[in-house]
N, C-alpha and C. Protein backbone atom coordinates (compact mmCIF):
# COMPACT_ATOMS: atom_id res chain seq x y z
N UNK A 1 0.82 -1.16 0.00
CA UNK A 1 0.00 0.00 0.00
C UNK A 1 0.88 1.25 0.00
N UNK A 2 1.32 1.69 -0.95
CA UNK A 2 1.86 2.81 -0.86
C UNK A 2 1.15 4.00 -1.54
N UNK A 3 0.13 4.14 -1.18
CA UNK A 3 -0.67 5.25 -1.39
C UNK A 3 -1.61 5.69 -0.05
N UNK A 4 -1.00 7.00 0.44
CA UNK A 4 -2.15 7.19 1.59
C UNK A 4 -3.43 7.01 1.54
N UNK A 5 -4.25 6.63 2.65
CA UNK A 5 -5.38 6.12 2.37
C UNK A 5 -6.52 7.76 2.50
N UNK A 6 -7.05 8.09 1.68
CA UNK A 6 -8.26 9.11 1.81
C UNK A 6 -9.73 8.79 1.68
N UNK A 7 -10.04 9.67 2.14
CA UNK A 7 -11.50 9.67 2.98
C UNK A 7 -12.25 9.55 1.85
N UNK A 8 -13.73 8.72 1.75
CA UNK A 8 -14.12 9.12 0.39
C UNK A 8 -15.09 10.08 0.16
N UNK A 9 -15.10 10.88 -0.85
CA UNK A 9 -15.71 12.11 -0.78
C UNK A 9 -17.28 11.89 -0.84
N UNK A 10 -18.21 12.93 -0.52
CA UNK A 10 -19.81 12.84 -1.45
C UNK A 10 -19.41 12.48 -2.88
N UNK A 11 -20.95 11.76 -3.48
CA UNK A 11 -21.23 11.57 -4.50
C UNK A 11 -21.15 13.04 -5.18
N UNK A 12 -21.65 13.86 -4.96
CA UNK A 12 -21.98 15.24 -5.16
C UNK A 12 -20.76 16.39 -4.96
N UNK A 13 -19.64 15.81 -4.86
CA UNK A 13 -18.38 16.34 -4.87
C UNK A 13 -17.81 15.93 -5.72
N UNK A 14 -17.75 14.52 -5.73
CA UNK A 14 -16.88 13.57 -6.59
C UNK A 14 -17.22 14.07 -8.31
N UNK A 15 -16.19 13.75 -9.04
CA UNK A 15 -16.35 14.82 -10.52
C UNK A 15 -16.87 13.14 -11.13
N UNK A 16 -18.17 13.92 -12.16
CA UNK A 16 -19.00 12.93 -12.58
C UNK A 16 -18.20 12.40 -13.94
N UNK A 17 -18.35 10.53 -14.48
CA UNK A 17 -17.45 10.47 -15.56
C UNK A 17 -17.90 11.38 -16.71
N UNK A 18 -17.09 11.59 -17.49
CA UNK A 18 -17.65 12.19 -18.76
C UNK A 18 -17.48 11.29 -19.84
N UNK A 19 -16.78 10.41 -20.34
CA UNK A 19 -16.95 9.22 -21.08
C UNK A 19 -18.17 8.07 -20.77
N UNK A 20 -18.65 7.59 -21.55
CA UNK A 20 -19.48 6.57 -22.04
C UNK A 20 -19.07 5.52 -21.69
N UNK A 21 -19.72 4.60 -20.93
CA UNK A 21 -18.52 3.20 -20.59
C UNK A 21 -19.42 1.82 -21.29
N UNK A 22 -20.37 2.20 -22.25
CA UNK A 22 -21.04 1.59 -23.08
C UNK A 22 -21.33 2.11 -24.51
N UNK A 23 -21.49 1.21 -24.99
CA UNK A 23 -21.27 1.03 -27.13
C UNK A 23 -21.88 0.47 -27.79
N UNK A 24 -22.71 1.15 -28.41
CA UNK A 24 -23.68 -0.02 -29.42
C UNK A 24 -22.92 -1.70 -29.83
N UNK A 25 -21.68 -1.24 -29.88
CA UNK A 25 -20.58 -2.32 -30.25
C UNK A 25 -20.82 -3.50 -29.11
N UNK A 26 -20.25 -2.45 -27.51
CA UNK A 26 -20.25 -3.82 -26.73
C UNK A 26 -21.53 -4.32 -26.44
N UNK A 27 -22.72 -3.62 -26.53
CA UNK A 27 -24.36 -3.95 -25.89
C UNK A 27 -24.28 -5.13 -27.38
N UNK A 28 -23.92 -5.17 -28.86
CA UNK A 28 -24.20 -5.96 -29.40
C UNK A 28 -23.19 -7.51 -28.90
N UNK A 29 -22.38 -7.38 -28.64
CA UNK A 29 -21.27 -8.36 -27.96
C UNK A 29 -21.53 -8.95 -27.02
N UNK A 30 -22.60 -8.03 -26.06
CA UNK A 30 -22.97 -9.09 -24.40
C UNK A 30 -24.20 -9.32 -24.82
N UNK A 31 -24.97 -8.72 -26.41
CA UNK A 31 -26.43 -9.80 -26.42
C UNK A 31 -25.62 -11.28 -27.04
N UNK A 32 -24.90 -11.17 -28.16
CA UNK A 32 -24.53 -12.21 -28.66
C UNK A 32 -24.05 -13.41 -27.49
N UNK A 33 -22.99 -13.22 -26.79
CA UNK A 33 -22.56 -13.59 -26.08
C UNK A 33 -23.75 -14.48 -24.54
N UNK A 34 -24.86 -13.60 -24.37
CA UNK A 34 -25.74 -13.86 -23.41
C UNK A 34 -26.52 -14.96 -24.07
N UNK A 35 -26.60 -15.01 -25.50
CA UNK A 35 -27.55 -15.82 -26.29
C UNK A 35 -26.84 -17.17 -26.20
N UNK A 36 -26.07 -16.96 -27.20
CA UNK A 36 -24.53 -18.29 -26.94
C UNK A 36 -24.93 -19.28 -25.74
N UNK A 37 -24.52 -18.42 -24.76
CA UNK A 37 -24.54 -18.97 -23.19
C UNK A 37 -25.93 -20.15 -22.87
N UNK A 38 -26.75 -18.68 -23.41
CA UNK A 38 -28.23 -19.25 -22.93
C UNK A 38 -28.54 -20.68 -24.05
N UNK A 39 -28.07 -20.59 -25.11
CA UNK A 39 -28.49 -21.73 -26.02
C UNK A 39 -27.27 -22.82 -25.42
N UNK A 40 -26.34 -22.48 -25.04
CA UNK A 40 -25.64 -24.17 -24.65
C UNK A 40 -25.71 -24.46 -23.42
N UNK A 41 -26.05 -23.77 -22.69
CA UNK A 41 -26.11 -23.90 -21.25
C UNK A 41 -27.91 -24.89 -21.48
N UNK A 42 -29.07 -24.38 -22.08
CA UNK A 42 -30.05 -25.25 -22.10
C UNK A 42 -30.02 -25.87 -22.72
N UNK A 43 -28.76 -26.55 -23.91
CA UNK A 43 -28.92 -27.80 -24.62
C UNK A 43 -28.24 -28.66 -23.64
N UNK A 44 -27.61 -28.16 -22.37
CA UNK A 44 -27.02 -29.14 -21.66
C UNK A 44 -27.56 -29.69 -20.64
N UNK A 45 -28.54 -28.50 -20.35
CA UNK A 45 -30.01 -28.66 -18.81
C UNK A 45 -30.97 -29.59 -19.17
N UNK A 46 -31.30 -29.67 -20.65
CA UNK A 46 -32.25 -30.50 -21.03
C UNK A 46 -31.94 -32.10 -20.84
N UNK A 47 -31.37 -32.45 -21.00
CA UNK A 47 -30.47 -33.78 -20.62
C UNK A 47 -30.39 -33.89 -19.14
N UNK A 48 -30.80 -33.84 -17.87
CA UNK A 48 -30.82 -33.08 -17.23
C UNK A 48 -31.94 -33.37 -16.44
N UNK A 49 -33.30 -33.09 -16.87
CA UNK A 49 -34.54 -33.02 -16.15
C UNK A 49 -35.41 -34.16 -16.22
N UNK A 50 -35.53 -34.58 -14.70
CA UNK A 50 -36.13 -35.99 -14.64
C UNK A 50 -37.33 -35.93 -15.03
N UNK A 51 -38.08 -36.08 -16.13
CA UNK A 51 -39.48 -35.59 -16.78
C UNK A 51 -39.23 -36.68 -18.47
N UNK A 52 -40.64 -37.33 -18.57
CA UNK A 52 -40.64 -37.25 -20.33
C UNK A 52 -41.40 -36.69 -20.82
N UNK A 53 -42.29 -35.41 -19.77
CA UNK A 53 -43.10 -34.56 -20.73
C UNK A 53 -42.12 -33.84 -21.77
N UNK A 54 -42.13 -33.27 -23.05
CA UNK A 54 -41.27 -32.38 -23.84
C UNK A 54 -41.75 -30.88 -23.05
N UNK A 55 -42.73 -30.99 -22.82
CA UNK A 55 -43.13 -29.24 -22.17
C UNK A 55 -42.44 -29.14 -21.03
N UNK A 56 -42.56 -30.25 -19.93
CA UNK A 56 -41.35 -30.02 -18.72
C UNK A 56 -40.24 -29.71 -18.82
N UNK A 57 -39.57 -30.60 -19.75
CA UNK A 57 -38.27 -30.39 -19.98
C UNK A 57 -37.74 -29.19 -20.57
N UNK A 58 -38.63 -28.90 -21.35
CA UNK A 58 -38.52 -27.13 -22.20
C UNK A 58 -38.44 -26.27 -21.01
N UNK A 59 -39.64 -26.29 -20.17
CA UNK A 59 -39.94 -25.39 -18.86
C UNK A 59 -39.18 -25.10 -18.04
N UNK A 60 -38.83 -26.52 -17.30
CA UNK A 60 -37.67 -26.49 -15.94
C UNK A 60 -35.92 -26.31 -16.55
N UNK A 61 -35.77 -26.85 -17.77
CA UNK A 61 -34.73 -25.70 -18.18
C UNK A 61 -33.97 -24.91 -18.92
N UNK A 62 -35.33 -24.05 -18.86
CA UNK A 62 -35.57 -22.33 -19.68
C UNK A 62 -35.46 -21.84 -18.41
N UNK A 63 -36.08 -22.60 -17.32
CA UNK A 63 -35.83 -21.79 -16.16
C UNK A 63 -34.34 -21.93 -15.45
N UNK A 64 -34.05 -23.18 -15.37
CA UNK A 64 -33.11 -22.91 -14.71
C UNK A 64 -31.57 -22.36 -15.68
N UNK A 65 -31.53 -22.40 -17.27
CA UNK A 65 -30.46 -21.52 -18.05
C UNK A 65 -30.85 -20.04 -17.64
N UNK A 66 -32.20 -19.41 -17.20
CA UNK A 66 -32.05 -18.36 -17.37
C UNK A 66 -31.66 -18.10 -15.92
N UNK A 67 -31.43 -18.52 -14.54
CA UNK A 67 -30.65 -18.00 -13.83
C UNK A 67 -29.19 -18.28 -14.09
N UNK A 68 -28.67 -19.19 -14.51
CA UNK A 68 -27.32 -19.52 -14.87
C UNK A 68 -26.66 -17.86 -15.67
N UNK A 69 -27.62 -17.98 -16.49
CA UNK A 69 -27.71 -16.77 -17.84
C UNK A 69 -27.43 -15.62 -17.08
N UNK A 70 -28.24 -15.49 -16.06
CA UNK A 70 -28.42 -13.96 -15.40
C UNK A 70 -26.84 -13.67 -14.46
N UNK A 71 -26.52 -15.01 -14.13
CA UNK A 71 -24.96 -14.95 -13.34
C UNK A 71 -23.96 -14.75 -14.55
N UNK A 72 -24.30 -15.30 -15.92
CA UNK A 72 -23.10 -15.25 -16.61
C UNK A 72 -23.12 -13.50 -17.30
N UNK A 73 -24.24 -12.77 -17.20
CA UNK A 73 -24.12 -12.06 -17.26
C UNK A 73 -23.57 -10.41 -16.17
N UNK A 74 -23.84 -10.78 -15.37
CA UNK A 74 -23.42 -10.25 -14.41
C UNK A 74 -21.67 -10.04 -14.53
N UNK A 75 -21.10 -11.92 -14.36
CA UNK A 75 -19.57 -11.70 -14.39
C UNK A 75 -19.15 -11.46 -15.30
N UNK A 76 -19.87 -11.16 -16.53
CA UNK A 76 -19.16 -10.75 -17.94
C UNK A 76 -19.27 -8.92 -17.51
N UNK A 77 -20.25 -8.58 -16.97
CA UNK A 77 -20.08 -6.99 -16.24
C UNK A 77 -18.90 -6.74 -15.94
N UNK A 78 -19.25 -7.59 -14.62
CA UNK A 78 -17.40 -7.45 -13.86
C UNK A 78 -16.44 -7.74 -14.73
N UNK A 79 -16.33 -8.55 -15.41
CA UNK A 79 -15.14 -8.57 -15.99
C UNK A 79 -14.39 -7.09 -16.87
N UNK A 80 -15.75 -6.34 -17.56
CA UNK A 80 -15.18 -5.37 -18.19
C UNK A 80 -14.85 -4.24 -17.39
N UNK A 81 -15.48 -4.15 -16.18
CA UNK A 81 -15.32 -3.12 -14.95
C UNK A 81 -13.48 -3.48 -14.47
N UNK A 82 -13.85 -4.22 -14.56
CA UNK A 82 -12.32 -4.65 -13.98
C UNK A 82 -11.64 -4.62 -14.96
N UNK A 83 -11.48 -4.77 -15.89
CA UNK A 83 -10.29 -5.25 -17.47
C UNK A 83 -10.61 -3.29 -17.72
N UNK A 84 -11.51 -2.41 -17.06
CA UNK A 84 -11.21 -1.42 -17.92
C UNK A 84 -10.64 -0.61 -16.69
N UNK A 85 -10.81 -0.80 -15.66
CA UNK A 85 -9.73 -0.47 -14.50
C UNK A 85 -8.53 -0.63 -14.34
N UNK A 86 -7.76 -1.92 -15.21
CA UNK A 86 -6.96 -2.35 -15.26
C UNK A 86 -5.87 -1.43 -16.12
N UNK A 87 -6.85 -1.12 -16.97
CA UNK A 87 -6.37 -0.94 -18.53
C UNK A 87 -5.85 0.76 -18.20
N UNK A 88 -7.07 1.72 -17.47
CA UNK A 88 -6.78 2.48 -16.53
C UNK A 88 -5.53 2.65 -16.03
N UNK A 89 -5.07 1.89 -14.63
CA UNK A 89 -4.03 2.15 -14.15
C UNK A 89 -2.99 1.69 -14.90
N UNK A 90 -2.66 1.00 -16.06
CA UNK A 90 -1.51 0.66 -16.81
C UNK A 90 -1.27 1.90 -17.80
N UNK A 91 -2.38 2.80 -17.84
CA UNK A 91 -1.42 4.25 -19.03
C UNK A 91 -0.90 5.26 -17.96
């Protein structure tokens, strides 16, 4: 830690970003990417659900890819929060 530690200021002090930290580019990249996910993640759930209705098996997992889905989206967040923090303190 060689940086003194400071207090953190108000929101309402603190200088607001002025860059964009989103892009038609990347919003098209995390739908593609969320889709991907969601289509192999439920070709793999389906195999999976103790049921031989075809409607169960569709049902219980659509449901359960789309929480999987909702986590893989999340850490694909973090990841760019972080990879652009990174990217940040390295210039």
């Amino acid at each position: 830690m060689d940086k003194p530690w400071v207090p953190a200021l108000p929101l309402s002090v603190m200088e607001q970003p002025t860059e964009r930290f989103t892009s038609p580019l990347s919003l098209v990249v995390d739908l593609v990417l969320v889709v991907l996910f969601f289509a192999y993640i439920f070709s793999v759930l389906k195999s999976h659900v103790p049921s031989t209705d075809p409607k169960m098996i569709i049902l219980w997992a659509a449901l359960g890819t789309s929480c999987l889905t909702g986590v893989f989206w999340l850490a694909l967040q973090m990841f760019r929060v972080v990879f652009r923090a990174y990217r940040a303190a390295n210039k």
